[in-house]
C-alpha atoms as a PDB file:
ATOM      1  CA  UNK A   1     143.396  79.103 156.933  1.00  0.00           C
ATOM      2  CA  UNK A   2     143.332  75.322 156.016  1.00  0.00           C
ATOM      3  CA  UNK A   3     146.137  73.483 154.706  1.00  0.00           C
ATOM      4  CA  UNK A   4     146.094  71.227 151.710  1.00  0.00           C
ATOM      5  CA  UNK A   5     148.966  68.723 151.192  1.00  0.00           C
ATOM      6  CA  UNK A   6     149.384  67.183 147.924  1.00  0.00           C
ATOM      7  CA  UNK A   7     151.837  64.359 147.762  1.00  0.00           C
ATOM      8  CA  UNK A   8     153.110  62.665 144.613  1.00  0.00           C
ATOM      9  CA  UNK A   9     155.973  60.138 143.132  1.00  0.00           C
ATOM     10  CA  UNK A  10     157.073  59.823 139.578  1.00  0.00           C
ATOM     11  CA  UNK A  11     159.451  58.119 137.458  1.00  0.00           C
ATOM     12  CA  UNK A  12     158.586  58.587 133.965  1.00  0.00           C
ATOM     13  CA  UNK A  13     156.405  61.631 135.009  1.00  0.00           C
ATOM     14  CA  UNK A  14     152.888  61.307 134.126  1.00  0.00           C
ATOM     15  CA  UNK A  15     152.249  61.047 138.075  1.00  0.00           C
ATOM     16  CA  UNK A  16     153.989  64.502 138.179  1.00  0.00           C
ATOM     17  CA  UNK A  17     151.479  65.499 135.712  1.00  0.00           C
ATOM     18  CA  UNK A  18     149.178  64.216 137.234  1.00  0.00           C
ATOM     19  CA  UNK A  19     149.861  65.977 140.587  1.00  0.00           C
ATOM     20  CA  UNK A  20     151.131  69.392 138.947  1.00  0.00           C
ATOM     21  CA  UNK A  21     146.992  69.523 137.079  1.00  0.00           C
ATOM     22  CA  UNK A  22     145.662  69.067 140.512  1.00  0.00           C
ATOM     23  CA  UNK A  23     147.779  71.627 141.937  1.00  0.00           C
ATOM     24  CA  UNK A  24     146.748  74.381 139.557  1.00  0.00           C
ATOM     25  CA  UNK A  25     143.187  73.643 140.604  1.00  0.00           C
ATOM     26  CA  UNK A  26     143.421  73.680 144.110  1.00  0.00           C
ATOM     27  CA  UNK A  27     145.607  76.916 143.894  1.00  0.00           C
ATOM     28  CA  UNK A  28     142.185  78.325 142.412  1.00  0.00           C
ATOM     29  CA  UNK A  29     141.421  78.722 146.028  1.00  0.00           C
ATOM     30  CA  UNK A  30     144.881  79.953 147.326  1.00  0.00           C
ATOM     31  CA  UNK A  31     143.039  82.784 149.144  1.00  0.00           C
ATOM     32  CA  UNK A  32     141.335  79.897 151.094  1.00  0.00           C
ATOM     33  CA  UNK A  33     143.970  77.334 151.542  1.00  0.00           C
ATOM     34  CA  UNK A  34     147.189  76.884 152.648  1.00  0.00           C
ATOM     35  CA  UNK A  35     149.158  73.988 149.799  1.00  0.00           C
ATOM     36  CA  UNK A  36     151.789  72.151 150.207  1.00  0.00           C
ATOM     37  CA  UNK A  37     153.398  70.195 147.423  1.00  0.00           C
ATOM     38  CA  UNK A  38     156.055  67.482 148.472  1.00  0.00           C
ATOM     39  CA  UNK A  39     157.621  64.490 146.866  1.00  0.00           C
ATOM     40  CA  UNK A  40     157.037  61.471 148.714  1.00  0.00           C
ATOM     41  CA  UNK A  41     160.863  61.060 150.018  1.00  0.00           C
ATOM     42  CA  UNK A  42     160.642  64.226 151.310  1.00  0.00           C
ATOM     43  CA  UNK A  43     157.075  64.325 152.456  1.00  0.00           C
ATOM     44  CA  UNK A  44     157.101  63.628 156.291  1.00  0.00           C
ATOM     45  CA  UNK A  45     154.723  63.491 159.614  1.00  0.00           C
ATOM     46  CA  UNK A  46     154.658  67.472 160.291  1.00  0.00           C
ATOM     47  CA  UNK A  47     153.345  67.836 156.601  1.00  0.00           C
ATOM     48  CA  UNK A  48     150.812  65.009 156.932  1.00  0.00           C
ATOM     49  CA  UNK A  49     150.124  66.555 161.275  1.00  0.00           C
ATOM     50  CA  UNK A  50     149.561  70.453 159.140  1.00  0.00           C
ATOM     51  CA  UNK A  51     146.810  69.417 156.474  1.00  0.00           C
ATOM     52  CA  UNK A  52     143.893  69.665 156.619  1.00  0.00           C
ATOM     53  CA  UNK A  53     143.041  67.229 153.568  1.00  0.00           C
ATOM     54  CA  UNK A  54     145.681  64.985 151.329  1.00  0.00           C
ATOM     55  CA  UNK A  55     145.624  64.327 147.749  1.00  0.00           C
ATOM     56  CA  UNK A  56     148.502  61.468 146.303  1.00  0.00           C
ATOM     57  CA  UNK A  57     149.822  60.813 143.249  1.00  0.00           C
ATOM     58  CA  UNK A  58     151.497  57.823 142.283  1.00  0.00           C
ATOM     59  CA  UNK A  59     152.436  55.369 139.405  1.00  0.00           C
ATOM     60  CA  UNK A  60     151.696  51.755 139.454  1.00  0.00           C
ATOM     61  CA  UNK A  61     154.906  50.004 139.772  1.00  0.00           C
ATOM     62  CA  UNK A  62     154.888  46.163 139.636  1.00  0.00           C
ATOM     63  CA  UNK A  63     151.054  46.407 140.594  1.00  0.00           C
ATOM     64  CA  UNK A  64     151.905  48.510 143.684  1.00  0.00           C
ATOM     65  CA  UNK A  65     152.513  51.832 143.939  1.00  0.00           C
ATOM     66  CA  UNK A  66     155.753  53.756 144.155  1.00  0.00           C
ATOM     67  CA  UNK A  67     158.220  52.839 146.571  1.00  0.00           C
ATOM     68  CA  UNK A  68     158.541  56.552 147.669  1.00  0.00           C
ATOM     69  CA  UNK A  69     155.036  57.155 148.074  1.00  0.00           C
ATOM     70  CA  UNK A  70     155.078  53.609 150.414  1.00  0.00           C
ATOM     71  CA  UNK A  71     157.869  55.226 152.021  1.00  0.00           C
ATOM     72  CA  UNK A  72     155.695  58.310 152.805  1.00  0.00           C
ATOM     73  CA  UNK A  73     153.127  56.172 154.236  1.00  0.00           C
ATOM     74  CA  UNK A  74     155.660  54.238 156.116  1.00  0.00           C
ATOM     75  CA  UNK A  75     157.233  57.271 157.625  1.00  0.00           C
ATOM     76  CA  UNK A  76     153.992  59.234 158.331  1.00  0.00           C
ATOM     77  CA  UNK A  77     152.223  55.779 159.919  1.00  0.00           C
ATOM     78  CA  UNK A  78     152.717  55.753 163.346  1.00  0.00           C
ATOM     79  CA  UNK A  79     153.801  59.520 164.467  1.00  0.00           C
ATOM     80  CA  UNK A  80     150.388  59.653 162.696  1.00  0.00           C
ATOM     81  CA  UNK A  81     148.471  57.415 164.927  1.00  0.00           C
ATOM     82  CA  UNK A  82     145.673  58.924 166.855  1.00  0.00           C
ATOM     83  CA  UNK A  83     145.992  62.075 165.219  1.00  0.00           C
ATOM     84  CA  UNK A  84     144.874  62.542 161.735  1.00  0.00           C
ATOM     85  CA  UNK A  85     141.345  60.121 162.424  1.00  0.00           C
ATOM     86  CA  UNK A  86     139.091  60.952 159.731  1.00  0.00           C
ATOM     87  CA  UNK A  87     141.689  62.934 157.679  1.00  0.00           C
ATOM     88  CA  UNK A  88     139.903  63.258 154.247  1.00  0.00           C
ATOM     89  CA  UNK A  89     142.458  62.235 151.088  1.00  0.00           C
ATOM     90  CA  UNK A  90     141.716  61.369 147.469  1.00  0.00           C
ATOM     91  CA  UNK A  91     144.234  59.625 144.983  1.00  0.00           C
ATOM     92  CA  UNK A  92     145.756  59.780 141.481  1.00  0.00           C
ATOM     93  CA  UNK A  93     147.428  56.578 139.751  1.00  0.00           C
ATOM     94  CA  UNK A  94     149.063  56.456 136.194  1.00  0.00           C
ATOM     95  CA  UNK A  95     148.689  52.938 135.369  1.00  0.00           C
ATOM     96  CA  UNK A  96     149.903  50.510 133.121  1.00  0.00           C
ATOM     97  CA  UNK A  97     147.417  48.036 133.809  1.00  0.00           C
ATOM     98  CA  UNK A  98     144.285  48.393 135.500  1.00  0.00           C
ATOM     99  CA  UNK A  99     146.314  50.295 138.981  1.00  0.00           C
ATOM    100  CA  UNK A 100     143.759  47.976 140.941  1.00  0.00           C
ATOM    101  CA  UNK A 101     146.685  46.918 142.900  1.00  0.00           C
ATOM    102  CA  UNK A 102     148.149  50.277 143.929  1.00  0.00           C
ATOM    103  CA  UNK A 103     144.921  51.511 144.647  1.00  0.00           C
ATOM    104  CA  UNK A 104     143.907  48.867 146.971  1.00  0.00           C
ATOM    105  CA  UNK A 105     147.547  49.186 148.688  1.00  0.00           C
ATOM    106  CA  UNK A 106     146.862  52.644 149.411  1.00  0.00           C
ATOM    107  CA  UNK A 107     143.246  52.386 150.649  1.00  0.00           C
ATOM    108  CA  UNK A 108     144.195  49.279 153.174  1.00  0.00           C
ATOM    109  CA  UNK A 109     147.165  51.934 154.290  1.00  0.00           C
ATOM    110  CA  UNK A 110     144.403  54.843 154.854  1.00  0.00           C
ATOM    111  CA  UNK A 111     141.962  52.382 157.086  1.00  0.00           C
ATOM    112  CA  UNK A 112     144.920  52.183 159.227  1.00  0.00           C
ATOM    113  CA  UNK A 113     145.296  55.367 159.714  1.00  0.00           C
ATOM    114  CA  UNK A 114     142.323  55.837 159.287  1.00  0.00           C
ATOM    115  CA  UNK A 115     141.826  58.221 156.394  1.00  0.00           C
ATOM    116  CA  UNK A 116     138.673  58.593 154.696  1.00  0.00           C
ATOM    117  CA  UNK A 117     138.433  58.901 151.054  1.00  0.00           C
ATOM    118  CA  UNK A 118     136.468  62.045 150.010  1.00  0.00           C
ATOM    119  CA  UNK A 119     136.669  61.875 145.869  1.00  0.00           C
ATOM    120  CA  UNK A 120     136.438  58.917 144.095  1.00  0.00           C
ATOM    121  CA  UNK A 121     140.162  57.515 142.278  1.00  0.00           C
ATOM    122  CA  UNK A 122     141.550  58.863 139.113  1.00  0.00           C
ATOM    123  CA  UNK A 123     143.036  55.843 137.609  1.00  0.00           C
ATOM    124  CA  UNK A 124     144.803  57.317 134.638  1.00  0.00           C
ATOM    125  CA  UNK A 125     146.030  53.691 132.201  1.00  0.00           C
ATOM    126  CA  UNK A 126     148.438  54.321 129.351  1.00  0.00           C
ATOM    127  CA  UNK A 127     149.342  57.781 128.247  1.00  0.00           C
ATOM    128  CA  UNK A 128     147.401  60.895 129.802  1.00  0.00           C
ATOM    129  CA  UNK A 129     145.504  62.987 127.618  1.00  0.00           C
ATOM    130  CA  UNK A 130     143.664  66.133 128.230  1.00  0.00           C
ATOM    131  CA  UNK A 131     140.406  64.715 129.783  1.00  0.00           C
ATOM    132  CA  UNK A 132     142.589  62.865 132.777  1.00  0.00           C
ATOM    133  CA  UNK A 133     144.322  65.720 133.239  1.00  0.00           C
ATOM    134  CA  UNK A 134     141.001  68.141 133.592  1.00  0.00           C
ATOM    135  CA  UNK A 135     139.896  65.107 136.234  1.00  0.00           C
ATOM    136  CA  UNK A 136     142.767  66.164 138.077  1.00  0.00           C
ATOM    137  CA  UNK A 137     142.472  69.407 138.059  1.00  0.00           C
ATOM    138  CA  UNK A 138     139.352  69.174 138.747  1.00  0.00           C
ATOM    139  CA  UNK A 139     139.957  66.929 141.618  1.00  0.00           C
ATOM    140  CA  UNK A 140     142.295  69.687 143.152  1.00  0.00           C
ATOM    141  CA  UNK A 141     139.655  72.172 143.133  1.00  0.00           C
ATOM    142  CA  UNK A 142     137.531  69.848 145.044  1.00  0.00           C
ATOM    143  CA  UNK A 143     139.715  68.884 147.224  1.00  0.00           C
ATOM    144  CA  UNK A 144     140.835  72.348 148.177  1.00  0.00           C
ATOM    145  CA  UNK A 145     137.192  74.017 148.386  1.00  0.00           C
ATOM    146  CA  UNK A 146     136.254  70.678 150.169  1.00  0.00           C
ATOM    147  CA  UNK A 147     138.683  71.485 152.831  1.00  0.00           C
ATOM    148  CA  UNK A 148     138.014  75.775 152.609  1.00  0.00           C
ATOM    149  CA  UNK A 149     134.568  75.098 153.567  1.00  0.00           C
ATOM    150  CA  UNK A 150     134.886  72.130 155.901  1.00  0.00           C
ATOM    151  CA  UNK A 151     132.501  70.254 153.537  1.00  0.00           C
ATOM    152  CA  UNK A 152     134.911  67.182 153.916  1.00  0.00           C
END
């Protein structure tokens, strides 16, 4: 079975929402894959060494994204190294601007790694409303058939 993690942080929680829409699509293919949904302070190298595929959700704090979703990445960096090459992820940012910032923080991260980004951002700005959250969803089911039949 293949493993999906799904990582997220939230403060005012529309990151949470965010996160919670894409697990309840990729759990449309629980018979297929294995999911895993952690907060980013408690996210840590065995969860990112057991996927199979990585989906993040974060605000856009200050232009940046969360501090526990950096913390994540921090964390997860160098056990990492040399053993999650290619690693396909995708990523979900509630934004209060244009989360152009956080989203390039988190894709100069993943070329470290490197990661390779398999679904294009969801860059949610302002409130959510029902056609983000489908994206999201949406993006979840991807994600998770995407990994099920080693498309990505």
């Amino acid at each position: 079975m293949k493993h999906l993690l799904i990582v997220y942080a939230s403060q005012t929680g529309h990151a949470l929402q965010m996160a919670l829409a894409a697990l309840r699509g990729a759990k449309q293919l629980a018979d297929e894959v294995e999911i895993r949904f952690e907060h980013g302070l408690r996210a840590n190298a065995d969860d990112l060494l057991w996927c199979h595929g990585l989906l993040l959700a974060t605000p856009e704090n200050f232009g940046y994204m969360a501090g526990a979703m950096k913390d994540f990445l921090d964390r997860t960096y160098y056990p990492a190294q040399g053993k999650v090459e290619g690693l396909p992820f995708a990523v979900m940012i509630s934004a209060g601007n244009d989360g152009s910032g956080a989203l390039n923080a988190i894709e100069r991260i993943a070329r470290g790694y490197p990661l390779t980004r398999v679904i294009e951002p969801i860059i949610a700005k302002g409130e959510l409303t029902a056609e983000v959250l489908a994206r999201c969803e949406e993006m979840g089911q991807t994600m998770a058939a995407g990994v099920a039949y080693g498309v990505f």
